[in-house]
Protein backbone atom coordinates (compact mmCIF):
# COMPACT_ATOMS: atom_id res chain seq x y z
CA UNK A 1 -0.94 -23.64 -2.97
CA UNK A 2 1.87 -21.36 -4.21
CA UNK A 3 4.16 -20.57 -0.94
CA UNK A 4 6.64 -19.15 -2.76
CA UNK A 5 4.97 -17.08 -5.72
CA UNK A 6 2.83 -16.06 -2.40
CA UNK A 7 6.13 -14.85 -0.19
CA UNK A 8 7.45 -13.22 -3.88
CA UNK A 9 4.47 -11.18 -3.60
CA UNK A 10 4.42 -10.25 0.06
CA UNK A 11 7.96 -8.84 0.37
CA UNK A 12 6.41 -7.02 -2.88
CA UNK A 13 3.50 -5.49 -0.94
CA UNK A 14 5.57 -4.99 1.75
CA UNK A 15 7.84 -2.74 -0.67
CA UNK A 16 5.34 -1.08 -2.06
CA UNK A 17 4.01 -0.11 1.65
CA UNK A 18 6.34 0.61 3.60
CA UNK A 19 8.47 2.79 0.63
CA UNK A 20 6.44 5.91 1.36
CA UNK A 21 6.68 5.52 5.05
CA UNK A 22 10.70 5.58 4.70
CA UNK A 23 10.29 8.97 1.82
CA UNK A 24 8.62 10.43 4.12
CA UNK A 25 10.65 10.82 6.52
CA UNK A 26 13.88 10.87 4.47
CA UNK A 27 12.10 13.88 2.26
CA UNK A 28 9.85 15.41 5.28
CA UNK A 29 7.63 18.04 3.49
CA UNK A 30 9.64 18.21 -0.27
CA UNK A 31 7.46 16.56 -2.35
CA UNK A 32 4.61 15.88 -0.57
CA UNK A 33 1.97 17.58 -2.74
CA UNK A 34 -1.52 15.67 -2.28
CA UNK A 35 -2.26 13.44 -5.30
CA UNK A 36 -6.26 14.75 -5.10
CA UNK A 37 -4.19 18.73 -5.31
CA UNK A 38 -6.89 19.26 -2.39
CA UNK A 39 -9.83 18.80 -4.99
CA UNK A 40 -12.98 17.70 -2.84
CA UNK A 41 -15.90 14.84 -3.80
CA UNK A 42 -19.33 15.94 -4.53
CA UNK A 43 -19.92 15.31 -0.92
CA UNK A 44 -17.19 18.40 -0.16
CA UNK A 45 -14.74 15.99 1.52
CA UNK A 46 -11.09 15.86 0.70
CA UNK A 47 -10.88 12.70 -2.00
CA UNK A 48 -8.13 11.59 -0.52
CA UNK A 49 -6.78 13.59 2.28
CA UNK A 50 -3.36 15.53 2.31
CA UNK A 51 -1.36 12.46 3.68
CA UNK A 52 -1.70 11.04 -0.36
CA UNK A 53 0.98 11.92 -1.85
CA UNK A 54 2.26 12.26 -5.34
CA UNK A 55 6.26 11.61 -3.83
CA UNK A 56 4.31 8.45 -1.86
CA UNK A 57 2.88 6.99 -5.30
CA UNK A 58 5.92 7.49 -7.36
CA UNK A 59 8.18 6.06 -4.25
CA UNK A 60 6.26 3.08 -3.88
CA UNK A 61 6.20 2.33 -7.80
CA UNK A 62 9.67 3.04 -8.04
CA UNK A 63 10.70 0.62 -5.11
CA UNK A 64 8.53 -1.71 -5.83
CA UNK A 65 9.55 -2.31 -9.86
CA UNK A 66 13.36 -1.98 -8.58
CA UNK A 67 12.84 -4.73 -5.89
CA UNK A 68 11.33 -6.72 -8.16
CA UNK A 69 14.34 -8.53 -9.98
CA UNK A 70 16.11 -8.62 -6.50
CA UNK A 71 13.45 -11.85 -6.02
CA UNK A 72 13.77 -13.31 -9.41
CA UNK A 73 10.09 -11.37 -10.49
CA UNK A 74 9.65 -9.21 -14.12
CA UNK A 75 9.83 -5.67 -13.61
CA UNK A 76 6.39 -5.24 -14.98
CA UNK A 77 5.18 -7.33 -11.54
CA UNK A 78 6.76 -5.52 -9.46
CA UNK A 79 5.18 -2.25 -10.80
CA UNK A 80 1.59 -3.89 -11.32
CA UNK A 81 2.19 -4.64 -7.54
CA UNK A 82 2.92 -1.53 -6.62
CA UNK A 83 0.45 0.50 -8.99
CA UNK A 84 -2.45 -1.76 -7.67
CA UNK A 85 -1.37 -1.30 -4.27
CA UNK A 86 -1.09 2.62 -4.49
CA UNK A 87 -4.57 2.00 -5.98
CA UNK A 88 -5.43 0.27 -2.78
CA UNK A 89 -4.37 2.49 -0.77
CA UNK A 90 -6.25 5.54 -2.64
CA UNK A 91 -9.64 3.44 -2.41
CA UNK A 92 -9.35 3.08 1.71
CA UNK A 93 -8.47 6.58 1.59
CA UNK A 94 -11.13 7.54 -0.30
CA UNK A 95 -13.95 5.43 1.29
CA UNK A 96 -12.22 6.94 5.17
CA UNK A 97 -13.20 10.31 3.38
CA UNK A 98 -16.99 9.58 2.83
CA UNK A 99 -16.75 8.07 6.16
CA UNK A 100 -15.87 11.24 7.68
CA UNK A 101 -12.95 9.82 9.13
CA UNK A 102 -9.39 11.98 9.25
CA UNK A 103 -6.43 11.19 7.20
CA UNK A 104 -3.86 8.51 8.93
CA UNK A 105 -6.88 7.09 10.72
CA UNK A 106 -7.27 3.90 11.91
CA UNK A 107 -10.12 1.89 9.93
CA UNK A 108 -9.03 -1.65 10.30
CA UNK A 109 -10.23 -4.32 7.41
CA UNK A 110 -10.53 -0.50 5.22
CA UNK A 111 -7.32 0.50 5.82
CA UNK A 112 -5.30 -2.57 4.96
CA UNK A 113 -7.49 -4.94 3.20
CA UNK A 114 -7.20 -3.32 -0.74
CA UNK A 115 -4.03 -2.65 -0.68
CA UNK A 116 -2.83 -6.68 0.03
CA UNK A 117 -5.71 -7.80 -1.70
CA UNK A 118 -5.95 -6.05 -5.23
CA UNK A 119 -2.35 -6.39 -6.04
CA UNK A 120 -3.06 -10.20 -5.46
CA UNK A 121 -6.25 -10.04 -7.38
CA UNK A 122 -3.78 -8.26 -10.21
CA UNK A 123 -1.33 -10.49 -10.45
CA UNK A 124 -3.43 -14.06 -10.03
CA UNK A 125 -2.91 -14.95 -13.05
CA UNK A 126 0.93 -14.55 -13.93
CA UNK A 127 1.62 -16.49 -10.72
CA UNK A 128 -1.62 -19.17 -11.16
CA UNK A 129 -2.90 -18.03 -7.63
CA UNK A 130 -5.27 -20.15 -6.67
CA UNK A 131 -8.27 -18.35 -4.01
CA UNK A 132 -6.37 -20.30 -1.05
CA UNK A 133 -2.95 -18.92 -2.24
CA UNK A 134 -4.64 -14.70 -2.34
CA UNK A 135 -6.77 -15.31 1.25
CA UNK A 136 -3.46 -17.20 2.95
CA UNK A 137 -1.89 -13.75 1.03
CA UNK A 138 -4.10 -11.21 2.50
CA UNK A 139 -4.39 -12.70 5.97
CA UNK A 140 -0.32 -13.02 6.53
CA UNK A 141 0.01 -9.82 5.52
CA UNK A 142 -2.42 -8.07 7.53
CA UNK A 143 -1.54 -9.83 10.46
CA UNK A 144 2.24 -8.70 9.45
CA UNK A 145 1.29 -5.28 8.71
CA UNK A 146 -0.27 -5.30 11.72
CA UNK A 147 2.57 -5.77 13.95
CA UNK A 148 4.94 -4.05 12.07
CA UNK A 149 2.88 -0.43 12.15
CA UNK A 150 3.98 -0.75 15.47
CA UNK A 151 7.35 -1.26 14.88
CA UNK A 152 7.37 1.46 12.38
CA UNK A 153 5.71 3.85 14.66
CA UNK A 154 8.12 2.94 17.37
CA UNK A 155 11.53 3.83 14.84
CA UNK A 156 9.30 7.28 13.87
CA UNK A 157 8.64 5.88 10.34
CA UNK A 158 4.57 6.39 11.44
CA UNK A 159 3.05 9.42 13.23
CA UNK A 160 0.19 6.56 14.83
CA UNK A 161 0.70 3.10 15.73
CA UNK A 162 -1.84 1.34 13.73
């Protein structure tokens, strides 16, 4: 096991989360142009949904590589983390779309899963994560994310509490 490579990477994923949460209610409506630009899948459902944003993808990348060197990681890291957990976060998205589910809906396991566990995947081998050290990852922060969308959505950083 790698506690601390591990605990490097969740306050990463928690950066890279919880970034567009804060933009979005520091910006409210400037810059929040859907990443998808409202294009629809073959299936005439929004890719992604309007609650994607372009300002939420660039926030996220930009927190996430700044935050980086603030706990001894490489700038590139703490981008990778937050590129591969904006790409997450587009795949639940996209898969709550051909699901027919609204945007900001709850889809537990869909919703929270990718996000924790592809930057993990991405960054296994810079920090020799072992299979223990990603599931121990992924669990402890989705039990963490869990409690804290409540949190959030009780300070009015989320518009639902899950």
């Amino acid at each position: 096991m790698h506690p601390i490579a591990v605990l490097q990477l969740l306050i990463l994923l928690s950066v890279a989360n919880g970034a567009p949460l804060i933009a979005k209610k520091v910006f409210r409506n400037a810059l929040a142009q859907p990443i998808d630009g409202g294009f629809r899948f073959v299936d005439r459902r929004p890719l992604f949904g309007a609650s994607k944003t372009i300002r939420g993808v660039l926030i996220s990348l930009i927190a996430t590589t700044a935050a980086a060197p603030l706990i001894g990681v490489e700038l590139a890291i703490g981008a990778l983390v937050g590129a591969t957990a904006m790409a997450g976060d587009l795949f639940s998205s996209f898969v709550k779309r051909r699901l027919d589910q609204p945007p900001s809906s709850q889809a537990t396991g869909i919703d929270l899963v990718p996000e924790e566990l592809f930057p993990l995947l991405a960054c296994a081998a810079a920090f020799s994560l072992t299979l223990a050290d990603i599931v121990v990852g992924v669990a402890v922060f989705f039990v963490g994310e869990v409690l804290l969308l409540r949190v959030f959505y009780r300070l009015g950083l989320r518009d639902e509490p899950h």
